[in-house]
N, C-alpha and C. Protein backbone atom coordinates (compact mmCIF):
# COMPACT_ATOMS: atom_id res chain seq x y z
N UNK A 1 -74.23 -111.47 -61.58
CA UNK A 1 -74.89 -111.59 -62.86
C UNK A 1 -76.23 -112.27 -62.68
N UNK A 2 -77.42 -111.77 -63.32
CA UNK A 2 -78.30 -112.15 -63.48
C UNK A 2 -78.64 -113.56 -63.56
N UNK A 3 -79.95 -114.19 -63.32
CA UNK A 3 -80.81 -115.65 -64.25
C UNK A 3 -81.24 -115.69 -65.18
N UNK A 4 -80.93 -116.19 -66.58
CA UNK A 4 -81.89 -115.83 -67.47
C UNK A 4 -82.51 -117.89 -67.89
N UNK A 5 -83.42 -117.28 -67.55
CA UNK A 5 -84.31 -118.76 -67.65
C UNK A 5 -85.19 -118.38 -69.18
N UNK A 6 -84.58 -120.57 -69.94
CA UNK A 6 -85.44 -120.30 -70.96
C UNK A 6 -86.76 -121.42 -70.71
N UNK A 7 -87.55 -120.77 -70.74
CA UNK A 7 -89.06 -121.63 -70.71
C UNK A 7 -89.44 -122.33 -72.32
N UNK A 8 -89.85 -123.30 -72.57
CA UNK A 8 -90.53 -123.90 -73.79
C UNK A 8 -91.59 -124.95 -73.41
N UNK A 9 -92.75 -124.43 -74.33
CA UNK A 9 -93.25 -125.64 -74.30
C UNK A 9 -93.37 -126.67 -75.19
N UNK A 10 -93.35 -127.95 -75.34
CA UNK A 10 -92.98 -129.27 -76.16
C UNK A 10 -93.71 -130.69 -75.91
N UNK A 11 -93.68 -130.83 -77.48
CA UNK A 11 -94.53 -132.40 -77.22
C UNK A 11 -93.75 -133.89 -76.99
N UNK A 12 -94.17 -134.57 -75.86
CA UNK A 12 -93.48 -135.53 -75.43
C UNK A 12 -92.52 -135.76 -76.61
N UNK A 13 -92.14 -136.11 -77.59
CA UNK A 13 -91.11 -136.17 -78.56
C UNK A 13 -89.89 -135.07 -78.78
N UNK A 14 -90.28 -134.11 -78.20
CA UNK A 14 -89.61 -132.82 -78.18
C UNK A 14 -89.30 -131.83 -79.08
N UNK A 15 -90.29 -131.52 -79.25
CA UNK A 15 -90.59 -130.46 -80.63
C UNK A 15 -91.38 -129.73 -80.22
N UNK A 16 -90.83 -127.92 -80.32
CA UNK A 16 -91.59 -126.84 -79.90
C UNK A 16 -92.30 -126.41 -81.01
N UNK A 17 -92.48 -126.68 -82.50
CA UNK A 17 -93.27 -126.09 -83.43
C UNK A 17 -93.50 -127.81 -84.45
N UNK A 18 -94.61 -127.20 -84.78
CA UNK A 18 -94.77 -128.72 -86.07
C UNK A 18 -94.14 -127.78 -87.86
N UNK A 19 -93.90 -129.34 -88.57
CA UNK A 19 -93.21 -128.90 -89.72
C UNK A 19 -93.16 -127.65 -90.21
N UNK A 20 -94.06 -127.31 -90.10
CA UNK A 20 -95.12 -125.73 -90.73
C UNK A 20 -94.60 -124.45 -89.92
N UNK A 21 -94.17 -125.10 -88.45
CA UNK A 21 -94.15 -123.43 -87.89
C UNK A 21 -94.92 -123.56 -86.93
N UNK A 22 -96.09 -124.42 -86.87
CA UNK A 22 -97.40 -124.44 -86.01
C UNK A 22 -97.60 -124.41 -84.56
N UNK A 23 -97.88 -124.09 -83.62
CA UNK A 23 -97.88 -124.71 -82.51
C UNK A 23 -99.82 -124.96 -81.94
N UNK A 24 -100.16 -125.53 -82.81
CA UNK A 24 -101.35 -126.23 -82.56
C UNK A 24 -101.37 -127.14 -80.93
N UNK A 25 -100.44 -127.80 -81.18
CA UNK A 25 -100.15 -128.81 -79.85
C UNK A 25 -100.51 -128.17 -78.60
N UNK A 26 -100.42 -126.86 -78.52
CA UNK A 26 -100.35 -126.03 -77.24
C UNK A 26 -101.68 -126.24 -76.99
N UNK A 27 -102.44 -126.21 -77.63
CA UNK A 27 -103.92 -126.55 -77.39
C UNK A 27 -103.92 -127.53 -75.88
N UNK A 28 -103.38 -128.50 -76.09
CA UNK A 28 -103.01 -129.35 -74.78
C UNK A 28 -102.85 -129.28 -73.32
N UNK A 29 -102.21 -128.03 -73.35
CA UNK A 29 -101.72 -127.22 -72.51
C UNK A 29 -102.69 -126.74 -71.82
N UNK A 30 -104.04 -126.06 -72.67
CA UNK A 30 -105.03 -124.49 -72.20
C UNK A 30 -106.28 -125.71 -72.00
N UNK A 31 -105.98 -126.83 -72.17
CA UNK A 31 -107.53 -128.14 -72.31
C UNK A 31 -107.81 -128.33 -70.50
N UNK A 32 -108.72 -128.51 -69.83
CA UNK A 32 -109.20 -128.00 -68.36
C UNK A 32 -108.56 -130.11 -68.20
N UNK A 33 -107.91 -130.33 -67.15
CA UNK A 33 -107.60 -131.63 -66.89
C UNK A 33 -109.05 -132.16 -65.98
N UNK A 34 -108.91 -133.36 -65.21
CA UNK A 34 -110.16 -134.04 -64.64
C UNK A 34 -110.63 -132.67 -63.93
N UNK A 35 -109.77 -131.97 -63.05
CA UNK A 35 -110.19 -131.27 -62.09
C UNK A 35 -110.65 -129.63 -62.36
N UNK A 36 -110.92 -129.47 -63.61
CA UNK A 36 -111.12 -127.94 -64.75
C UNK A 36 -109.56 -127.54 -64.15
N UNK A 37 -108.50 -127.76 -64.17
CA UNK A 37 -107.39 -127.30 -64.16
C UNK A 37 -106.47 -127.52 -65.29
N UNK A 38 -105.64 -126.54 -65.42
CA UNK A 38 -104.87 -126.23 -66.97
C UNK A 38 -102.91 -126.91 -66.47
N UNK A 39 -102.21 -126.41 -67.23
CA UNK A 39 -100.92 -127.07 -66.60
C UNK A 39 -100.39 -126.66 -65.57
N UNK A 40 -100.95 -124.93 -65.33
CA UNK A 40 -100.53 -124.36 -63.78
C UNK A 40 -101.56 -123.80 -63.51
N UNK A 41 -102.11 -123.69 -62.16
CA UNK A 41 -103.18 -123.32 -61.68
C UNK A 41 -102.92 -121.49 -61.72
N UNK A 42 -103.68 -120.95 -61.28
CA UNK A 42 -103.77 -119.20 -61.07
C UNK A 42 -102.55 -119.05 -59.70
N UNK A 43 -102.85 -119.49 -58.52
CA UNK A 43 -101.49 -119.80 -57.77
C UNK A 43 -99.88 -119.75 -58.11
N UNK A 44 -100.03 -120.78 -58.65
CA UNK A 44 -98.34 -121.44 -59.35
C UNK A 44 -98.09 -120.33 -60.34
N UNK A 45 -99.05 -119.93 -61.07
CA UNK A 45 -98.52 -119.04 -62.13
C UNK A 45 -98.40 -117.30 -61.74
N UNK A 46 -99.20 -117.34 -60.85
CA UNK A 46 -98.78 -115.87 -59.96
C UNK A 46 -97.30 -115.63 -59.23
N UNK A 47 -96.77 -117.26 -58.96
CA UNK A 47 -96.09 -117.42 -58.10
C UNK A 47 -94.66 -117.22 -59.10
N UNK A 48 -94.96 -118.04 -60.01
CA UNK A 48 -93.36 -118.01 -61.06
C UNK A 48 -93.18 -116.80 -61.63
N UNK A 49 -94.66 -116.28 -62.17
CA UNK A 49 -93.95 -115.24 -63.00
C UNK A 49 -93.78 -113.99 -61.50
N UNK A 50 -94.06 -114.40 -60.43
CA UNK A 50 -93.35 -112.71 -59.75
C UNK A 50 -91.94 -112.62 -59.22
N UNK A 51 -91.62 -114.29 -59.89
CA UNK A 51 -90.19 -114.05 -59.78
C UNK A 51 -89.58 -113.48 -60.85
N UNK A 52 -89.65 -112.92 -61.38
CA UNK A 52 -89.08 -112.59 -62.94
C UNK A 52 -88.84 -111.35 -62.67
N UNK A 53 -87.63 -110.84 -63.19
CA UNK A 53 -87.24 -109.22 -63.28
C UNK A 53 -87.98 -108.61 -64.64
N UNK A 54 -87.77 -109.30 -65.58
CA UNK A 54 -87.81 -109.10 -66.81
C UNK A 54 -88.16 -109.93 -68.06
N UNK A 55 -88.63 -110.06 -69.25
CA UNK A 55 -89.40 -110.51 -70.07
C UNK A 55 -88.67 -110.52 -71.64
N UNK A 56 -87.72 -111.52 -71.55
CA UNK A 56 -87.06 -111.13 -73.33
C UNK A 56 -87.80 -111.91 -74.20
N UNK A 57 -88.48 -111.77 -75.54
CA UNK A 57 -88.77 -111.89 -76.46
C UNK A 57 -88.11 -112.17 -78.01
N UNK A 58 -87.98 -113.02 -79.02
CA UNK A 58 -87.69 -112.66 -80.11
C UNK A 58 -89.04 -111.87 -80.54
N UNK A 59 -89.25 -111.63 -81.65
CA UNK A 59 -90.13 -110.75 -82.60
C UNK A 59 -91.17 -111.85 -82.85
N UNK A 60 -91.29 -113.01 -83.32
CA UNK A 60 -92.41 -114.12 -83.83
C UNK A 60 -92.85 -113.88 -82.40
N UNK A 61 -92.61 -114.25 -81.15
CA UNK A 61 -92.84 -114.75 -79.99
C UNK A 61 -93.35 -113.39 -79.50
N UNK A 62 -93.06 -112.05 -79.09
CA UNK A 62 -92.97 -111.22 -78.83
C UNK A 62 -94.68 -110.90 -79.75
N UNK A 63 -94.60 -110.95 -80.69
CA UNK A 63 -95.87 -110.82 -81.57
C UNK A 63 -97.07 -111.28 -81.10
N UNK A 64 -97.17 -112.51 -80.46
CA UNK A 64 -97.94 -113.53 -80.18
C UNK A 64 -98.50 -112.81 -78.95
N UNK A 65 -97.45 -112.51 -78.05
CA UNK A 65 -98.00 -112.35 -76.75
C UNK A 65 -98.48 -110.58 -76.67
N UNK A 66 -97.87 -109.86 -77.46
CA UNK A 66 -98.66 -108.63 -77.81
C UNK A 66 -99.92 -108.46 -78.13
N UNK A 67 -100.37 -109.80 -79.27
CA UNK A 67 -101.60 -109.75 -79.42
C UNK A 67 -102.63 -110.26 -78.26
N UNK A 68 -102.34 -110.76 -77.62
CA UNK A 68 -103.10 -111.43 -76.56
C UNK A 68 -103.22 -110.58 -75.16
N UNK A 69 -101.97 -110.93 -74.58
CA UNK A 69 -101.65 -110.06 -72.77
C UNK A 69 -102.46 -108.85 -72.62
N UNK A 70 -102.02 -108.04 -73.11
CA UNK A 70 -102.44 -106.54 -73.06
C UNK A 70 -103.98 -106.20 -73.74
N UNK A 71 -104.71 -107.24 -73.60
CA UNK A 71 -105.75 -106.86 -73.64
C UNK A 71 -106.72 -108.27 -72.74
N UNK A 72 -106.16 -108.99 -72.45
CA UNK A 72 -106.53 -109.71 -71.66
C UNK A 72 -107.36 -108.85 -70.44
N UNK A 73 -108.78 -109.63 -70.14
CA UNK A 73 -109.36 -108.91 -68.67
C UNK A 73 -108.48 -109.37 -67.92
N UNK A 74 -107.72 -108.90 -66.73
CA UNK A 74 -107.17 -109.34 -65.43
C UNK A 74 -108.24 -110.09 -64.39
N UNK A 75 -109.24 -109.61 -64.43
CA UNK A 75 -110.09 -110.73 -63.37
C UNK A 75 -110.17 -112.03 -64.15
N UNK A 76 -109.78 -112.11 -65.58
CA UNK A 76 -110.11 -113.62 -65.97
C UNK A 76 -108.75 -114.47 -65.92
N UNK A 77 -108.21 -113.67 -66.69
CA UNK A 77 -106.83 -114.11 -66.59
C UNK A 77 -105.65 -113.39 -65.25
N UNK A 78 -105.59 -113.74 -64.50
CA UNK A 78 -105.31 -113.11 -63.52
C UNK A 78 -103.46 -112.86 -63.22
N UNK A 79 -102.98 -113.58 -64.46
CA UNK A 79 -101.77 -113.53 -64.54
C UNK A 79 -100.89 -112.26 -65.44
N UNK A 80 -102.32 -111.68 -65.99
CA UNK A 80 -101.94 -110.59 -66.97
C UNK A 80 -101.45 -109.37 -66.25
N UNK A 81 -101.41 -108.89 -65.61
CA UNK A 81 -101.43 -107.93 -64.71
C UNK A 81 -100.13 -107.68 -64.29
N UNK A 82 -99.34 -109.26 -63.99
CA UNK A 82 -98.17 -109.10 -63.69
C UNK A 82 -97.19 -108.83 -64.82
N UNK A 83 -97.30 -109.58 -66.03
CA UNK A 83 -97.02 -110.23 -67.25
C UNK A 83 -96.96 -108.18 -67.37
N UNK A 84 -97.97 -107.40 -67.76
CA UNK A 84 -98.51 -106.38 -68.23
C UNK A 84 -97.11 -105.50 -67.48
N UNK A 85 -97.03 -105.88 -66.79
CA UNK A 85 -96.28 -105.03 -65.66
C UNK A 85 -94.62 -105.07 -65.52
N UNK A 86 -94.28 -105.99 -65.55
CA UNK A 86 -93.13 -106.66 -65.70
C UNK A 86 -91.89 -105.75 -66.75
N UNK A 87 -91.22 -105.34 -66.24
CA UNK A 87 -90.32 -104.63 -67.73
C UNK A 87 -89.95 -106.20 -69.16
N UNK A 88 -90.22 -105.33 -70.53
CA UNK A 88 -90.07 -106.31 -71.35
C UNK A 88 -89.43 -106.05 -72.02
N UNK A 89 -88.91 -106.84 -72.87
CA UNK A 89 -87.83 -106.45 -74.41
C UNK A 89 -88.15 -107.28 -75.34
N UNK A 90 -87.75 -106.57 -76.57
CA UNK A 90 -88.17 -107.65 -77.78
C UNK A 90 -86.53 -107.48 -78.78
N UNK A 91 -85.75 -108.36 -78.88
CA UNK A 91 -84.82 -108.61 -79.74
C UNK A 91 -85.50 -108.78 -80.95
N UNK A 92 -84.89 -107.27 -81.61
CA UNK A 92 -85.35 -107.72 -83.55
C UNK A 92 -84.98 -106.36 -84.30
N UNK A 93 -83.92 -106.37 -85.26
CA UNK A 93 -83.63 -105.45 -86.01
C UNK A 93 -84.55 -105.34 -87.39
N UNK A 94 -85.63 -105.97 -87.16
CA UNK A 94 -86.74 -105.74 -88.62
C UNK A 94 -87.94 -104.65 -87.80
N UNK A 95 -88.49 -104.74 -86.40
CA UNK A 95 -89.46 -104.07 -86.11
C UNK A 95 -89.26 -102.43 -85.89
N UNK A 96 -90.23 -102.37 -86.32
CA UNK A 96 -90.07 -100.44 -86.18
C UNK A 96 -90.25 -99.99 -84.90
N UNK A 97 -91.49 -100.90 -84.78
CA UNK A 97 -92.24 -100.62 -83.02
C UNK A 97 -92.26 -101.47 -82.19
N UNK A 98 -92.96 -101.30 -81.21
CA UNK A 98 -92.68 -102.90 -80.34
C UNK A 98 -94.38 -102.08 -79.37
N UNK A 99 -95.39 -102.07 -79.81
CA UNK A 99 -96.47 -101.90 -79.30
C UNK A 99 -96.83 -102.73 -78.19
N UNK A 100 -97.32 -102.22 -76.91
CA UNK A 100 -97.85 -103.14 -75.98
C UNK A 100 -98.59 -102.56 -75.01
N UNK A 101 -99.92 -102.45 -75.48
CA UNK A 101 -101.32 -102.01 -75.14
C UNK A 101 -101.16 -100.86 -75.61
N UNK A 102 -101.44 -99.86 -74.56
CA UNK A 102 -101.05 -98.08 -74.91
C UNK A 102 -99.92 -97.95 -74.81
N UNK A 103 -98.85 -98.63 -74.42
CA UNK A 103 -97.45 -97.85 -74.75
C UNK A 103 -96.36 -99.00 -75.18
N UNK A 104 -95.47 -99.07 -75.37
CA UNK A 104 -94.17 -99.90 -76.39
C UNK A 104 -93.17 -100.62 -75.07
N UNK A 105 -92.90 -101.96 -75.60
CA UNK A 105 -91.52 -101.87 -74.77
C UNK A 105 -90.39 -102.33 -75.83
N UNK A 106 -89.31 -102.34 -75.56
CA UNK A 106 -88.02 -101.43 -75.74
C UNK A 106 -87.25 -102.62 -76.89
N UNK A 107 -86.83 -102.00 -78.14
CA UNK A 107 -86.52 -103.48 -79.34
C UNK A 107 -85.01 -103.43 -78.67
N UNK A 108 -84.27 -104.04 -78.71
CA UNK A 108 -82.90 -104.78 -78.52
C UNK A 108 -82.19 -104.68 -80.62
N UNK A 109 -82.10 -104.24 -80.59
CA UNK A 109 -80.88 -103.95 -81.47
C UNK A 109 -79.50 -104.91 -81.90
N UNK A 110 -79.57 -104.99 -82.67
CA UNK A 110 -78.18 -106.23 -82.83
C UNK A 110 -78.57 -107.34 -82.76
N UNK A 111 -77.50 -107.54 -82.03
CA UNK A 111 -76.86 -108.71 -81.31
C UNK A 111 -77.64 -109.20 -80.65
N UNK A 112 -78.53 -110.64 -80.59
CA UNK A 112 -79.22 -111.02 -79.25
C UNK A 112 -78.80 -111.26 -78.18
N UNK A 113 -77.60 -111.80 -78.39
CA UNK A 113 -76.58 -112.50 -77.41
C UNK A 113 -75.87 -111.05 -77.03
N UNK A 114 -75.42 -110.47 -77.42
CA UNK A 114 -74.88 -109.70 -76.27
C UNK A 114 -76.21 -108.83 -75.58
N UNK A 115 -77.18 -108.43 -76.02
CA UNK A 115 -78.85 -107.93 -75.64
C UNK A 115 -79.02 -108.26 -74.14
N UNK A 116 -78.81 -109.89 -73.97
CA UNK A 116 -79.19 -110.76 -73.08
C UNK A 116 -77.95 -110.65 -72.36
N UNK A 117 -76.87 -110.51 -72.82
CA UNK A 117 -75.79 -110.51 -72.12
C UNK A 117 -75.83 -109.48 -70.97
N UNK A 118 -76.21 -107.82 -71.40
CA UNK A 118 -76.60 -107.02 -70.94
C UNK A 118 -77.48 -106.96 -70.02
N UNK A 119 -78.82 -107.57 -70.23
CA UNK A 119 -79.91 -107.36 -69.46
C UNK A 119 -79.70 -108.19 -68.00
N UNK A 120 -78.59 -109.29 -68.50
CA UNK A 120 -78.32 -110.12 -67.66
C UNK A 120 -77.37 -109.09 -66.09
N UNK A 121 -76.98 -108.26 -66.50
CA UNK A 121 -76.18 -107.51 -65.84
C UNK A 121 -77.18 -106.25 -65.21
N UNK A 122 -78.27 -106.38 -65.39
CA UNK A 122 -79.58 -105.00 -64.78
C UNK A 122 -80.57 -106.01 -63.85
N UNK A 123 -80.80 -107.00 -64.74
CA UNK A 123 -81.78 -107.94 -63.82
C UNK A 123 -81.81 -108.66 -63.20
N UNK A 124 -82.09 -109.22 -61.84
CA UNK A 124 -81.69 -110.70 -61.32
C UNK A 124 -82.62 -112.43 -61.91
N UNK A 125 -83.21 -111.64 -62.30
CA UNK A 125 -84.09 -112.54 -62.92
C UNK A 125 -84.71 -112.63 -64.67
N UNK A 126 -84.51 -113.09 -65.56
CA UNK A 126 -84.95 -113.05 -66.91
C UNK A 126 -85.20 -114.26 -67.66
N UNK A 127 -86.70 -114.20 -67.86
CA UNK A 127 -87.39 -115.11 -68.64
C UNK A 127 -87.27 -114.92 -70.01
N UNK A 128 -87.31 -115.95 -71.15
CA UNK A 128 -87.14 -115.79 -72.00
C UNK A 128 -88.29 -117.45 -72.73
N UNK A 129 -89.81 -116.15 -73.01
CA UNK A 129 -90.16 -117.48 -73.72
C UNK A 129 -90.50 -117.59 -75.11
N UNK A 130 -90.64 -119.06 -75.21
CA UNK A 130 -90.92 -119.49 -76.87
C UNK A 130 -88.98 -118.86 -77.63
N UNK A 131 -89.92 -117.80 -78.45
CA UNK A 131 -88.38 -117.07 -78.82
C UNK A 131 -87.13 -117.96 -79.46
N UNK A 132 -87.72 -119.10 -79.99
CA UNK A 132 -86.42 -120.25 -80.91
C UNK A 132 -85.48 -119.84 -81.13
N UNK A 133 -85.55 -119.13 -82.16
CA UNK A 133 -84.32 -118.35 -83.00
C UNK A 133 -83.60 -117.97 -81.75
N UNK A 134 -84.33 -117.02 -80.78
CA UNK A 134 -83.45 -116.27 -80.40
C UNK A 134 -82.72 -117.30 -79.12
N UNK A 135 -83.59 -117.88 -78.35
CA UNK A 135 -83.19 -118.86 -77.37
C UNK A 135 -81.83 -119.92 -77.91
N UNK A 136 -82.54 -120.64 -79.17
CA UNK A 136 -81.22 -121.00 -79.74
C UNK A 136 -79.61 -120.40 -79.61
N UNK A 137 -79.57 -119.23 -79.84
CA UNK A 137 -78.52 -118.67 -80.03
C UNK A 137 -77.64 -118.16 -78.69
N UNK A 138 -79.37 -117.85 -77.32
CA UNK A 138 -78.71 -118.49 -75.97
C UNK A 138 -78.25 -119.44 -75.67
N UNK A 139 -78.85 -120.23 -76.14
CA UNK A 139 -78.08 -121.80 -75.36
C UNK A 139 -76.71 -121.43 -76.27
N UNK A 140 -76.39 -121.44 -77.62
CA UNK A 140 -75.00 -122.21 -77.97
C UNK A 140 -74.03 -121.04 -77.38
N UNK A 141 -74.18 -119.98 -76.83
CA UNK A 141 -73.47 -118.77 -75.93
C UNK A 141 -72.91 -118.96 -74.80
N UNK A 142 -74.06 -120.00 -73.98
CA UNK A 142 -73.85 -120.41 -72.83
C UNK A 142 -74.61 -119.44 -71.83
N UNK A 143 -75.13 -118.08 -71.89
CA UNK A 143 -76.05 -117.76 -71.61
C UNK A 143 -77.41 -118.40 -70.59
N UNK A 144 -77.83 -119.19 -71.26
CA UNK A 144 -79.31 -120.31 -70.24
C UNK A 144 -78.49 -120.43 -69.12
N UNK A 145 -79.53 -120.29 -68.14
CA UNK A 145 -79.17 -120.62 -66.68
C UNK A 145 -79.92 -121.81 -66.08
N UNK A 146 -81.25 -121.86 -67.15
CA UNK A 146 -82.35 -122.79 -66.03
C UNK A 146 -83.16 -123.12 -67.62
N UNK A 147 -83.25 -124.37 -67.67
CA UNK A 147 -84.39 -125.03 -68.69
C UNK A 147 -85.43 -125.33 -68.04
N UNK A 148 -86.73 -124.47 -68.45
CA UNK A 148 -87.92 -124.85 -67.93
C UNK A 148 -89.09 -125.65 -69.18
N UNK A 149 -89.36 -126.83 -68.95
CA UNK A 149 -89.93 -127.81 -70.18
C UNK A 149 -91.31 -127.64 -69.74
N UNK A 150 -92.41 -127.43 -70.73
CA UNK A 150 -93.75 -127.99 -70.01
C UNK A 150 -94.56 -129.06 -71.37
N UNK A 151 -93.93 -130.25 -71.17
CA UNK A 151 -93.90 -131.19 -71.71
C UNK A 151 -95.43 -131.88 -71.98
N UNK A 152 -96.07 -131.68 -73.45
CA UNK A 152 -97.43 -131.74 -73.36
C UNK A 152 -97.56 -133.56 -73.75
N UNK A 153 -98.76 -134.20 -73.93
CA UNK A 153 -98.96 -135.17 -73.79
C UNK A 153 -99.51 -135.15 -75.20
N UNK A 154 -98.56 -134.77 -76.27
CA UNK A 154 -99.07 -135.14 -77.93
C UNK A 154 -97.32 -135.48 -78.50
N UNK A 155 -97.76 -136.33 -79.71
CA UNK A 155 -96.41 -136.57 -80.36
C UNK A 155 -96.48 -135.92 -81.81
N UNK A 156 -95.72 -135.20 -82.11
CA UNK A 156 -95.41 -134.51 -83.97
C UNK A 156 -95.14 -135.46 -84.75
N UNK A 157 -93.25 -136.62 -84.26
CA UNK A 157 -93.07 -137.17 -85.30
C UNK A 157 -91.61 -136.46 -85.59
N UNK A 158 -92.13 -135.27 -86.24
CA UNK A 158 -91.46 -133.80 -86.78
C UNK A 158 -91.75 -132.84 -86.48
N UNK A 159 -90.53 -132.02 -87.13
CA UNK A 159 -91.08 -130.95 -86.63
C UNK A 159 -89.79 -129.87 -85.88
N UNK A 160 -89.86 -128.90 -84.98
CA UNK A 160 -88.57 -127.96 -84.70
C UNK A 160 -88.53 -128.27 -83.16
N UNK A 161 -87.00 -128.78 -83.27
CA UNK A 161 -86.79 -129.12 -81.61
C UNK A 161 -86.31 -127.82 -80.94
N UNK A 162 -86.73 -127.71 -80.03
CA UNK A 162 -86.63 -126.01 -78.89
C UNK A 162 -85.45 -125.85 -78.30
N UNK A 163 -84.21 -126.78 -78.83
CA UNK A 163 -82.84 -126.36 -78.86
C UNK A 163 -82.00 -126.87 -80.28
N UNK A 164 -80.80 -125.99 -80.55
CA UNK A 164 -79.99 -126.27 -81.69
C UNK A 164 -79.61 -127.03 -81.27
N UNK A 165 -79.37 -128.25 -83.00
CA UNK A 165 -78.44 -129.55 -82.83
C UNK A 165 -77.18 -129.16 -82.22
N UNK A 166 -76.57 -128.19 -82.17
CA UNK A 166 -74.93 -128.06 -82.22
C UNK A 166 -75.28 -127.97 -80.54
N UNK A 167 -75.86 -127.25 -79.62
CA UNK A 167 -75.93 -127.26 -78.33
C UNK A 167 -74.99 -128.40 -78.00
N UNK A 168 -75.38 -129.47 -77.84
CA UNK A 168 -74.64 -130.80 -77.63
C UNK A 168 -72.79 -130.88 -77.76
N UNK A 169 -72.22 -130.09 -78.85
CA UNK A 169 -71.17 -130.57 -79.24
C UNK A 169 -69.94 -130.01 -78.19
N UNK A 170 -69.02 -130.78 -78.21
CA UNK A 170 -67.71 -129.99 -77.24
C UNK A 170 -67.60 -130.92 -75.92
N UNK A 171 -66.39 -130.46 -75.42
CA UNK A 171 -66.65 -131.39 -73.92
C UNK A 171 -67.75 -130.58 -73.23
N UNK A 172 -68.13 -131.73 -72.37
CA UNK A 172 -69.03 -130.77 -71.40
C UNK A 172 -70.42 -130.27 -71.84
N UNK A 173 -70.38 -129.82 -73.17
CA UNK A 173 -71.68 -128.98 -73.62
C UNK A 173 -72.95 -129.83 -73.39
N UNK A 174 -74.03 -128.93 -72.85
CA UNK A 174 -75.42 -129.08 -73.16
C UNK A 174 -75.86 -130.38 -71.90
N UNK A 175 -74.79 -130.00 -70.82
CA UNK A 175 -75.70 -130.73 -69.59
C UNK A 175 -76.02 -130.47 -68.40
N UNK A 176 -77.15 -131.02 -68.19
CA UNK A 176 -78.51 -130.40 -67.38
C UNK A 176 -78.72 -131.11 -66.38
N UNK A 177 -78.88 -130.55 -65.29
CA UNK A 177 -79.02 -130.99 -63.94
C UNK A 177 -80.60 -131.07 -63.41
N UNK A 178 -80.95 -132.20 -63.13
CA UNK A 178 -82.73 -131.79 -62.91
C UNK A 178 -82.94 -131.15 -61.53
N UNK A 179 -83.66 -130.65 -61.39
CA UNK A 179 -83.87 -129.70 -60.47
C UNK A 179 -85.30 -130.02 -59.80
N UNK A 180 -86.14 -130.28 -60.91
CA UNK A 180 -87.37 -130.26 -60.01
C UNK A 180 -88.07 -130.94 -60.95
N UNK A 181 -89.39 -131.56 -61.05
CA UNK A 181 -90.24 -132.46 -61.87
C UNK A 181 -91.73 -132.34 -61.03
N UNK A 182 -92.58 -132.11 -62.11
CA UNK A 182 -93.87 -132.50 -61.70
C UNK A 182 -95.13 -132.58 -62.73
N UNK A 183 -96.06 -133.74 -62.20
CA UNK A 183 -96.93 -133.92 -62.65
C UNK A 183 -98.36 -132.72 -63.01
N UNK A 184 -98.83 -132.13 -64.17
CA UNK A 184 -100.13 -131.25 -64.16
C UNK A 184 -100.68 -132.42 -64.61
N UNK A 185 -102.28 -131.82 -64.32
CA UNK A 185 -103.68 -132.30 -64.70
C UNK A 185 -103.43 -132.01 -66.63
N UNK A 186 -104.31 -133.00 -66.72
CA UNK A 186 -104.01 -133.58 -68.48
C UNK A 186 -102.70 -133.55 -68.98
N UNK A 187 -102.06 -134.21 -68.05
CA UNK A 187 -100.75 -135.49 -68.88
C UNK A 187 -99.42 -134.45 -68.68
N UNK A 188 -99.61 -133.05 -68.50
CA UNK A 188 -98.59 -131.98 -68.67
C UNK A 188 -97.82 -132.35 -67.55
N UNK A 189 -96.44 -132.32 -68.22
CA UNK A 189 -95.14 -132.91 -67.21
C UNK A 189 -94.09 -131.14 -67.31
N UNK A 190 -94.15 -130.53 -65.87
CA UNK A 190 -93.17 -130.06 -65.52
C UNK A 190 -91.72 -130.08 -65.26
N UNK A 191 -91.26 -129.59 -66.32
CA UNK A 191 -89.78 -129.80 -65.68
C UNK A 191 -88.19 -128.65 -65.37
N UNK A 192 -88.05 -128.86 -64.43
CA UNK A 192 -86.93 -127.55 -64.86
C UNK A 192 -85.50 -128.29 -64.44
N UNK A 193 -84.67 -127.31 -65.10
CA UNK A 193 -83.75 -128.36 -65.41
C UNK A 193 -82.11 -126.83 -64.94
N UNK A 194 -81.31 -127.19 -64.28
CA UNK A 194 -80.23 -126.15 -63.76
C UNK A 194 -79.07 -126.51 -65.79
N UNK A 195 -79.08 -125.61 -66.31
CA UNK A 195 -77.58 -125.31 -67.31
C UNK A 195 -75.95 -125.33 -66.72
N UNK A 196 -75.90 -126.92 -67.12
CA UNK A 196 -74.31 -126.48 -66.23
C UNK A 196 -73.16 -126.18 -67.58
């Protein structure tokens, strides 16, 4: 069976959206640190995403990166290419289409959790970012294999934490093995974390 890794990014307090929905904070993230470097260099980020089989999406999240990726220049952004390339899916029984550049990738129907359940069984590898709603409903499945945090250096207060309260409940539930930690340029703390 497959990896399906969920990526989020969050402000030291741990909140992936502000009251509103917002993710302004991310700003943090794309700001050039002492050295004009961002939270992963062109390197590191060539490097993670070519581990990836595959690309799941909810529909809010899925939206976001439609508008952007696929039209991104590749000599600027040099990560698009792979991203562009990569087989993708978008979980959502409201979209008609699932547009991405000149051609579509593929809506997931239903069930998210069994979607992922599935894909988990084609791919050895599956990222799954932003995507709340739908990530949520991975974690309380048991689904997540790998928590990847990229922990920005702003506080909300409030706001939507990037896992459900219930995650936690039961013996056993909702614990995480650290795996790896590191420091980016402007305050951004890496972290990934093994789902046991």
């Amino acid at each position: 069976m497959g990896r399906l890794i969920a990526e989020q990014v969050v402000t030291a307090d741990g909140y992936a959206a502000d009251p509103a929905g917002g993710i302004d904070f991310f700003e943090s993230l794309i700001q050039p640190g002492e050295d004009g470097d961002v939270g992963l260099n062109d390197a590191e980020q060539l490097a993670y995403v070519a581990q990836v089989d595959a690309i799941l999406f909810g529909a809010t999240t899925y939206r976001m990166f439609a508008d952007y990726w696929p039209k991104v220049d590749p000599e600027v952004e040099h990560i698009a290419e792979l991203i562009n390339r990569v087989p993708k899916f978008v979980v959502s029984n409201t979209l008609a289409s699932a547009p991405w550049g000149d051609g579509e990738i593929e809506i997931l129907r239903g069930d998210g959790v069994a979607a992922a359940a599935q894909l988990k069984q084609r791919f050895a590898t599956i990222i799954v970012w932003g995507s709340l709603t739908l990530t949520d409903a991975l974690f309380r499945s048991g689904l997540v294999d790998e928590l990847h945090l990229r922990v920005v250096p702003v506080l909300l207060g409030s706001g939507r934490s990037f896992s459900p309260a219930e995650v936690g409940e039961g013996a056993g539930a909702g614990g995480l093995e650290l795996d790896h930690v590191e420091t980016k340029p402007g305050g951004v703390l890496s972290v990934r974390y093994l789902v046991r």
